[in-house]
PDB file of N, CA and C in Angstrom:
ATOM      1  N   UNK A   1      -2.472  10.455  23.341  1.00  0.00           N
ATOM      2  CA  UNK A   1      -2.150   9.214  22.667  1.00  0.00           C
ATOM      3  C   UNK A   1      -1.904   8.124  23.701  1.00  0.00           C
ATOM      4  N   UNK A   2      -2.067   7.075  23.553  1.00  0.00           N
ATOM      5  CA  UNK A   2      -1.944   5.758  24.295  1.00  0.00           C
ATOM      6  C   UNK A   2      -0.710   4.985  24.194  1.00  0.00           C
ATOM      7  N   UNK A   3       0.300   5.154  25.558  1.00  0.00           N
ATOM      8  CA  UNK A   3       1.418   4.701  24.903  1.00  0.00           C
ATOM      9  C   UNK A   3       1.687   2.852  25.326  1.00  0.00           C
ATOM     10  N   UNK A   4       2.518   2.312  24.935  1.00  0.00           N
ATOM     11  CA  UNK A   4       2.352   1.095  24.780  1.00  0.00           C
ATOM     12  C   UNK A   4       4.126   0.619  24.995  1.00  0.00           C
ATOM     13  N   UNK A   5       4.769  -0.500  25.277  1.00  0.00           N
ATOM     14  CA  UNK A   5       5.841  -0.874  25.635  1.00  0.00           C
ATOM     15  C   UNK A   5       5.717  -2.206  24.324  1.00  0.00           C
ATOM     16  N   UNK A   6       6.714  -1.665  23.425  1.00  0.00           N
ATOM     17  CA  UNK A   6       7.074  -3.136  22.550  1.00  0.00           C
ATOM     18  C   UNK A   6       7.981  -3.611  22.719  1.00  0.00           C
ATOM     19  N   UNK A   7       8.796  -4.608  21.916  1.00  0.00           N
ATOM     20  CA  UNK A   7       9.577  -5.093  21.574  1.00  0.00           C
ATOM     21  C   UNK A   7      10.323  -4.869  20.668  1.00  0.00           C
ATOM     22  N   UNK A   8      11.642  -5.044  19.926  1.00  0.00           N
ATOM     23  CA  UNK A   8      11.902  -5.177  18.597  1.00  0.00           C
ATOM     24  C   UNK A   8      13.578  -5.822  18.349  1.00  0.00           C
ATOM     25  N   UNK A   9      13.977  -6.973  17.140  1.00  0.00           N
ATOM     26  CA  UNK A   9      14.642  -6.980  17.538  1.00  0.00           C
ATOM     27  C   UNK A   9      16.065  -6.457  17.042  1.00  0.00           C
ATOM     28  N   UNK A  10      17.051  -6.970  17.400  1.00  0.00           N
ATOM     29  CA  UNK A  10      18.055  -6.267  17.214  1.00  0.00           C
ATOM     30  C   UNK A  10      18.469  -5.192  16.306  1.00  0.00           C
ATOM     31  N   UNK A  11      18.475  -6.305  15.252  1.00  0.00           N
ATOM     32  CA  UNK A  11      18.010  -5.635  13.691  1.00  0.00           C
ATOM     33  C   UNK A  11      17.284  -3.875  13.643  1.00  0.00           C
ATOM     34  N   UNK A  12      16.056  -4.261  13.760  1.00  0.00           N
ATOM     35  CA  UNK A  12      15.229  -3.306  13.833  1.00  0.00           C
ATOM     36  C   UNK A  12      15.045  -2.005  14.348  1.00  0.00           C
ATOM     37  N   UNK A  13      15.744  -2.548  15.715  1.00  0.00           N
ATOM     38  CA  UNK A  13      16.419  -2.076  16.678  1.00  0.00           C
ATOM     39  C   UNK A  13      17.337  -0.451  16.237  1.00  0.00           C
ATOM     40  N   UNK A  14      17.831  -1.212  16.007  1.00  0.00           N
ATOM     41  CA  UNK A  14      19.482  -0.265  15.066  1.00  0.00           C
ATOM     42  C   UNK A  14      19.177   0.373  14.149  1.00  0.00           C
ATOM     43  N   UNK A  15      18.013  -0.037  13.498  1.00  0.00           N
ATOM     44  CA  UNK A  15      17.432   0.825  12.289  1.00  0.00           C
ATOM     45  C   UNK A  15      16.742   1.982  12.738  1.00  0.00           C
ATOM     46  N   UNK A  16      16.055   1.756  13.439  1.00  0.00           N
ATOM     47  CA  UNK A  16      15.051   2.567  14.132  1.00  0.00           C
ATOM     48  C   UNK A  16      16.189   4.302  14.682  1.00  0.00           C
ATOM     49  N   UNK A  17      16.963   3.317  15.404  1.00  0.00           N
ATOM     50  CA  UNK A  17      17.982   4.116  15.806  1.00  0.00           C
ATOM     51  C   UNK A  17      18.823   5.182  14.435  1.00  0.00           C
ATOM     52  N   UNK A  18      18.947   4.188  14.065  1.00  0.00           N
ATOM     53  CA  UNK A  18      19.809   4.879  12.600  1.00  0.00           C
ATOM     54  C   UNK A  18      19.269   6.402  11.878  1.00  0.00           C
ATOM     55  N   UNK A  19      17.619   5.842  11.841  1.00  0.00           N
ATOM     56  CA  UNK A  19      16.642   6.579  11.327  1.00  0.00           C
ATOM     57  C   UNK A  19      16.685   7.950  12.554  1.00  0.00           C
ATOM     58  N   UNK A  20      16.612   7.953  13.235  1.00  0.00           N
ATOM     59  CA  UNK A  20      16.509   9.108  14.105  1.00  0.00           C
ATOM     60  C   UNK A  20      17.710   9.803  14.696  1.00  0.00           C
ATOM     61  N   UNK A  21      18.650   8.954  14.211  1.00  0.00           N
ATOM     62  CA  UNK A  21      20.261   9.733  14.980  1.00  0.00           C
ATOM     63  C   UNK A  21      20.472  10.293  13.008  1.00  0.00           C
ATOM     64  N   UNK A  22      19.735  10.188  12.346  1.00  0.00           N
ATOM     65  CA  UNK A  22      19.961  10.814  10.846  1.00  0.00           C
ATOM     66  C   UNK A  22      18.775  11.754  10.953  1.00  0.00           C
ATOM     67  N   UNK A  23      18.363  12.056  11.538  1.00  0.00           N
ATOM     68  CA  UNK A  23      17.551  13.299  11.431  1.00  0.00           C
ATOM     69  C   UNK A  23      15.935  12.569  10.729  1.00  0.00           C
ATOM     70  N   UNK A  24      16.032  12.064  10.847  1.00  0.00           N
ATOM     71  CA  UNK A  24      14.732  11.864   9.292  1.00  0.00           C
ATOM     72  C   UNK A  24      13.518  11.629  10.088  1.00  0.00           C
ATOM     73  N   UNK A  25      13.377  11.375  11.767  1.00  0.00           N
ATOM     74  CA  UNK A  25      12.541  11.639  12.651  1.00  0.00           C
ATOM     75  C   UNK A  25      12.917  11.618  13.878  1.00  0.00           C
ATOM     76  N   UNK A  26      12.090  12.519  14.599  1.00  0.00           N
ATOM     77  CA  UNK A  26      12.915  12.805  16.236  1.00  0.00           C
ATOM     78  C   UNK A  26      12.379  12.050  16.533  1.00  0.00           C
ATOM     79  N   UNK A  27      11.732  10.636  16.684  1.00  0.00           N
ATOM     80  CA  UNK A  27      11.659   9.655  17.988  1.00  0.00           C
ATOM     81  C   UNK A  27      10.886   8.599  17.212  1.00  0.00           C
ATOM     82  N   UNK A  28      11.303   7.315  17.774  1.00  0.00           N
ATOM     83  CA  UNK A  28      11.271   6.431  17.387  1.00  0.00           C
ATOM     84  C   UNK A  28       9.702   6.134  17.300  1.00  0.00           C
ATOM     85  N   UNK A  29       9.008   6.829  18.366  1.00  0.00           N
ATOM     86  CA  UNK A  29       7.481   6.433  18.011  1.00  0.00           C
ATOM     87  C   UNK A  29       6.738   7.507  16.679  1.00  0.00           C
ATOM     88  N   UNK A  30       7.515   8.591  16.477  1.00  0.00           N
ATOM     89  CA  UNK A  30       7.297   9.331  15.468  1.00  0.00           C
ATOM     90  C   UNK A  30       7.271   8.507  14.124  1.00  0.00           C
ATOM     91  N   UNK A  31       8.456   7.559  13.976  1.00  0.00           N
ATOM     92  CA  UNK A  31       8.601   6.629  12.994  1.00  0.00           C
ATOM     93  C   UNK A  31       7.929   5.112  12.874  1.00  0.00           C
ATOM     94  N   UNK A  32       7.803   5.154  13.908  1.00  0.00           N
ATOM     95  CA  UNK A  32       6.572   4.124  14.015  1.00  0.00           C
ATOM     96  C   UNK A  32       5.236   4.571  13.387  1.00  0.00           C
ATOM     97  N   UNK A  33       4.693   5.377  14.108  1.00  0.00           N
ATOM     98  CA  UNK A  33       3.395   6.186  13.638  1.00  0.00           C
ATOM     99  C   UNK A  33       3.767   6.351  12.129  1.00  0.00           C
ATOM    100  N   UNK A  34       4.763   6.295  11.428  1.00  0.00           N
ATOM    101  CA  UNK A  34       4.460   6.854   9.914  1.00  0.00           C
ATOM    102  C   UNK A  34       4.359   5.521   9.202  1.00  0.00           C
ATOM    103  N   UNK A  35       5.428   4.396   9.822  1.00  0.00           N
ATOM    104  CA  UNK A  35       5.008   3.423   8.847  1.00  0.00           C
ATOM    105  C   UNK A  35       4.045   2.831   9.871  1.00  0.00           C
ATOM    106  N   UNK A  36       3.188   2.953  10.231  1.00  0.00           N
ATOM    107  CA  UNK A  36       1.488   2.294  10.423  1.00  0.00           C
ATOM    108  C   UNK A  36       0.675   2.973   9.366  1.00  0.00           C
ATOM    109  N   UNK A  37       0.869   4.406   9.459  1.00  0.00           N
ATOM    110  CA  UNK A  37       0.276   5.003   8.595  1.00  0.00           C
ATOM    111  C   UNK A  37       0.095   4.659   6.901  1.00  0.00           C
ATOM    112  N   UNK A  38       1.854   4.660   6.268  1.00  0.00           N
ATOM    113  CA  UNK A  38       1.875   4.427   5.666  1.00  0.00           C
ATOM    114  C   UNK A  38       1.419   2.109   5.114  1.00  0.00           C
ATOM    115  N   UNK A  39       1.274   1.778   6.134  1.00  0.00           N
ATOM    116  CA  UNK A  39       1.204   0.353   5.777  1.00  0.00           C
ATOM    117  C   UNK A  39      -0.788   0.389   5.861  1.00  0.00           C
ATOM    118  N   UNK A  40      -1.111   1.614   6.324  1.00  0.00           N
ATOM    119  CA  UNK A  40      -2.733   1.576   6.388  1.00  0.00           C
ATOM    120  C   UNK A  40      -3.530   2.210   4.969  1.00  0.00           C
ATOM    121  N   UNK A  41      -2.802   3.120   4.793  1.00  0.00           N
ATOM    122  CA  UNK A  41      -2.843   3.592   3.059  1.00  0.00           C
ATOM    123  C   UNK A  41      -2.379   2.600   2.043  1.00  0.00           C
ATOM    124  N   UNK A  42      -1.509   1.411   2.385  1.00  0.00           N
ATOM    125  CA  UNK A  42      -1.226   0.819   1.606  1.00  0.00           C
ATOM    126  C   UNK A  42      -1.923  -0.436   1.346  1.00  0.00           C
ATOM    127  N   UNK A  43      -2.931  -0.922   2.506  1.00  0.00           N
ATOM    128  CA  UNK A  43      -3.874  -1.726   2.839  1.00  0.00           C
ATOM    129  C   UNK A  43      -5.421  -1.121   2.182  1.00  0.00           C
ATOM    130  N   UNK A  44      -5.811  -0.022   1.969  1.00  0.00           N
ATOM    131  CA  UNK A  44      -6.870   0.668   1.580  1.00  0.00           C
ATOM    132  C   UNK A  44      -6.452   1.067   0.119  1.00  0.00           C
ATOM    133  N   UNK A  45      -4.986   0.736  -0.808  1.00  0.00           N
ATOM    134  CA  UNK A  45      -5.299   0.188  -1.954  1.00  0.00           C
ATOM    135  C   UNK A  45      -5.659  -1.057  -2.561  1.00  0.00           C
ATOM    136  N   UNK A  46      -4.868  -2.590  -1.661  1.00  0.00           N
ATOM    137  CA  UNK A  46      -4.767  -3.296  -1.663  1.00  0.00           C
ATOM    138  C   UNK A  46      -6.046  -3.752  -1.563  1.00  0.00           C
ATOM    139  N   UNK A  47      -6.955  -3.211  -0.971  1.00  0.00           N
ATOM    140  CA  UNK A  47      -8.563  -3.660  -0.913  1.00  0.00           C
ATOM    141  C   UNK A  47      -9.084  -3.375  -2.449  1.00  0.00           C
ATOM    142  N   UNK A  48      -9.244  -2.087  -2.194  1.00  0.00           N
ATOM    143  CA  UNK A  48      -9.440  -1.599  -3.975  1.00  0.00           C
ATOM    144  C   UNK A  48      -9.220  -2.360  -5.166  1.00  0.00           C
ATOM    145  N   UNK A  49      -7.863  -2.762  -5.033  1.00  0.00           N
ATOM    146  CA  UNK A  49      -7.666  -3.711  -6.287  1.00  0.00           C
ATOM    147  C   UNK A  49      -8.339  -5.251  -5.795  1.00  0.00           C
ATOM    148  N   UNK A  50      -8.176  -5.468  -4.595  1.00  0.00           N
ATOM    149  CA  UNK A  50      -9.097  -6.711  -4.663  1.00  0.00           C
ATOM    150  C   UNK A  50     -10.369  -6.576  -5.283  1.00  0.00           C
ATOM    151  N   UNK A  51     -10.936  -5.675  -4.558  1.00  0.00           N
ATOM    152  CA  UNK A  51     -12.538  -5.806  -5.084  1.00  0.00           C
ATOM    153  C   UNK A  51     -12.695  -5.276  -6.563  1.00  0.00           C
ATOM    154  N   UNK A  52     -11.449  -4.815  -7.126  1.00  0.00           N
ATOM    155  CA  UNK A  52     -11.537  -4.199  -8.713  1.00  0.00           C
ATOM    156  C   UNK A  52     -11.421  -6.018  -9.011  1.00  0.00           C
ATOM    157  N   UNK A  53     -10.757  -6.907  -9.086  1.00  0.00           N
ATOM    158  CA  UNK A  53     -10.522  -8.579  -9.319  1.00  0.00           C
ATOM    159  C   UNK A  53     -11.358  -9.259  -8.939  1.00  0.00           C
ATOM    160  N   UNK A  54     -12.138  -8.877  -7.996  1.00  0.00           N
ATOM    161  CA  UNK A  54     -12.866  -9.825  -7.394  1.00  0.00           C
ATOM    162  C   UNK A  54     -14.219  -9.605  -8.796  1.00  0.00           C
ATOM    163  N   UNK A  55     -14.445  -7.933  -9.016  1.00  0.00           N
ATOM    164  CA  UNK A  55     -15.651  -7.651  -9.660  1.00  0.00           C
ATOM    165  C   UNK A  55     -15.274  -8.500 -11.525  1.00  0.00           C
ATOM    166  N   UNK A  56     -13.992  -7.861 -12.117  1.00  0.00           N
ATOM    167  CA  UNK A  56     -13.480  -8.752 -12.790  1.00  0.00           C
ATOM    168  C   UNK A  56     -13.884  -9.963 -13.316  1.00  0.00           C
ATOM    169  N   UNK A  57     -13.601 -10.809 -12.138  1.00  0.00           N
ATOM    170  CA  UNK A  57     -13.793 -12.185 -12.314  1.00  0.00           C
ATOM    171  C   UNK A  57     -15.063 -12.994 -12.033  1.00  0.00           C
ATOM    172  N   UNK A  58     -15.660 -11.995 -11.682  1.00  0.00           N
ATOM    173  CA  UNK A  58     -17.225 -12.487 -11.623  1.00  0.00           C
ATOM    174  C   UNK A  58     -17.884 -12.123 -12.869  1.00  0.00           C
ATOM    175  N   UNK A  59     -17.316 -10.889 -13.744  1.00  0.00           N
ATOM    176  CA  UNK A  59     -17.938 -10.574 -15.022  1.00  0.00           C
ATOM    177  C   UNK A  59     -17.781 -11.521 -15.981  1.00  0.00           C
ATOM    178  N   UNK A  60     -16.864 -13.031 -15.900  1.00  0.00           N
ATOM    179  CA  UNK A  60     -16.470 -13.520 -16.979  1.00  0.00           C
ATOM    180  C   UNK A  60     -15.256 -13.427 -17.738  1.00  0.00           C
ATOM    181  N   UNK A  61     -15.238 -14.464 -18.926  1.00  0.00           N
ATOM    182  CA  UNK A  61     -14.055 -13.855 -19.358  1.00  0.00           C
ATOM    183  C   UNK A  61     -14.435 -13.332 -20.755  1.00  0.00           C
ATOM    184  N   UNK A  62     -13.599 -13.141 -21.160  1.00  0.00           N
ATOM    185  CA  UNK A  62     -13.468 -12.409 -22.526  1.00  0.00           C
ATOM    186  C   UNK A  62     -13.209 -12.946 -24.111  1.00  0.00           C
ATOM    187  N   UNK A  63     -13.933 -13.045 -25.142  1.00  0.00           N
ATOM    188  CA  UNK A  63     -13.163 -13.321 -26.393  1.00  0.00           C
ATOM    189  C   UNK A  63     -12.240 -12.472 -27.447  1.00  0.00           C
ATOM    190  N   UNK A  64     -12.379 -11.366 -27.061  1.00  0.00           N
ATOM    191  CA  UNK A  64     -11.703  -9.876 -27.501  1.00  0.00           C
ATOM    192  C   UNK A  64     -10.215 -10.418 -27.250  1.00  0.00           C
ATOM    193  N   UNK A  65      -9.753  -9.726 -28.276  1.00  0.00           N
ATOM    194  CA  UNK A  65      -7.722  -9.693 -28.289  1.00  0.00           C
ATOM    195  C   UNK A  65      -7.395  -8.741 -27.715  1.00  0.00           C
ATOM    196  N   UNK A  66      -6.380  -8.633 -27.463  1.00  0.00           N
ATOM    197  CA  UNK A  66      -5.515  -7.504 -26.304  1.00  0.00           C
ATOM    198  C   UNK A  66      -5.700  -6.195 -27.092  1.00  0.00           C
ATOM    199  N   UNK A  67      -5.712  -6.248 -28.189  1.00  0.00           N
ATOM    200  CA  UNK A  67      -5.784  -5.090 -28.983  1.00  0.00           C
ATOM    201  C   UNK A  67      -7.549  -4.457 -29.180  1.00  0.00           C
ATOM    202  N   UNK A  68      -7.834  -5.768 -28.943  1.00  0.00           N
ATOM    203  CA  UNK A  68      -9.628  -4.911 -29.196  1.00  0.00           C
ATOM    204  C   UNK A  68      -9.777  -4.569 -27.955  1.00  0.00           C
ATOM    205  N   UNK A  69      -9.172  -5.019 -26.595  1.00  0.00           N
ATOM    206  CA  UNK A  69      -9.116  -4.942 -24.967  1.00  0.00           C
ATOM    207  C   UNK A  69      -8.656  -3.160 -25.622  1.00  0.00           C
ATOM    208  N   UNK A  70      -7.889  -3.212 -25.860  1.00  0.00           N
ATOM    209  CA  UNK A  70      -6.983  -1.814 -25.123  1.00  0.00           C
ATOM    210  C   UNK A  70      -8.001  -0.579 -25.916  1.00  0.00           C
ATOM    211  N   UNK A  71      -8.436  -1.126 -27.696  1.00  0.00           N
ATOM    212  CA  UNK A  71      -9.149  -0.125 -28.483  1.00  0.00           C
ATOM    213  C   UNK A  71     -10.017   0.154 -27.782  1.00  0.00           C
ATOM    214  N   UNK A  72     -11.005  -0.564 -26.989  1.00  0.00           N
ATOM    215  CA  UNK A  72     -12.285  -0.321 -26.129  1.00  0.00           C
ATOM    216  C   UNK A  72     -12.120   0.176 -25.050  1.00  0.00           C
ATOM    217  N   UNK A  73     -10.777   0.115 -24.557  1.00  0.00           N
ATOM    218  CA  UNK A  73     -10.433   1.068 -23.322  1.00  0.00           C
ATOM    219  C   UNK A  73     -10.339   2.484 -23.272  1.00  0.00           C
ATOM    220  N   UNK A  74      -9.723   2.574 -24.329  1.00  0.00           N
ATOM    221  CA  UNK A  74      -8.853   4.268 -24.625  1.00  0.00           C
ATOM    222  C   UNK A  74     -10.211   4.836 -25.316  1.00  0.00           C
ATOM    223  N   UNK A  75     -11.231   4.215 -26.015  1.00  0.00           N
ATOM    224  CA  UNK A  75     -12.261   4.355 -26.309  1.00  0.00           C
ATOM    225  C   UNK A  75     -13.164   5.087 -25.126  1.00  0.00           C
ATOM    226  N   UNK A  76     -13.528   4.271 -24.269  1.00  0.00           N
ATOM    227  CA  UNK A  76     -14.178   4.899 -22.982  1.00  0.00           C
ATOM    228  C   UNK A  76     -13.506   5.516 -22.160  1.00  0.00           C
ATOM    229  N   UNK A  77     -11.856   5.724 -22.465  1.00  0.00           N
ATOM    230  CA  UNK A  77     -11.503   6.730 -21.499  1.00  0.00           C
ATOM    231  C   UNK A  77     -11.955   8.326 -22.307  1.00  0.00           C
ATOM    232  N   UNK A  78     -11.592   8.331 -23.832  1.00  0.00           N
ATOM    233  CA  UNK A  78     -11.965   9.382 -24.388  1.00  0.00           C
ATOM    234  C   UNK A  78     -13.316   9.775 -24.947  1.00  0.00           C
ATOM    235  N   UNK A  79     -13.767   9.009 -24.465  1.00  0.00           N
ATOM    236  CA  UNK A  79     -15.721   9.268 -24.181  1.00  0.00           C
ATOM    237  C   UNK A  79     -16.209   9.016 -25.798  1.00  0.00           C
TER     238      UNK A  79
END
């Protein structure tokens, strides 16, 4: 792995600390590595639903009521 010298501040600092003098990871780059991880899984939904909105809103809009919306949904979910 490629290690690297950051910064952080105080705040963060203490948290980081907090987090690892509580057991919940042995080293601060351990906890780093999880929330990258976790902020990279959370970026590869965040795309998803874009391009689910993006496709959306290029289809138009709709004259259907929320209720004929949802009948036509549960419709094609149950084939």
């Amino acid at each position: 792995m490629k290690r690297q010298s950051i910064t952080f501040t105080k705040p963060n600092d203490e948290w980081l600390k907090e987090m690892v003098a509580n057991q919940e990871y042995s080293s601060k780059s351990e906890l780093i590595n999880d929330l990258i991880r976790q902020a990279r899984k959370q970026q590869v939904q965040i795309d998803w639903i874009n391009r689910k909105l993006e496709k959306a809103e290029k289809s138009g809009f709709t004259t259907m009521t929320k209720a004929e919306i949802l009948k036509e949904s549960k419709s094609r979910i149950n084939g």
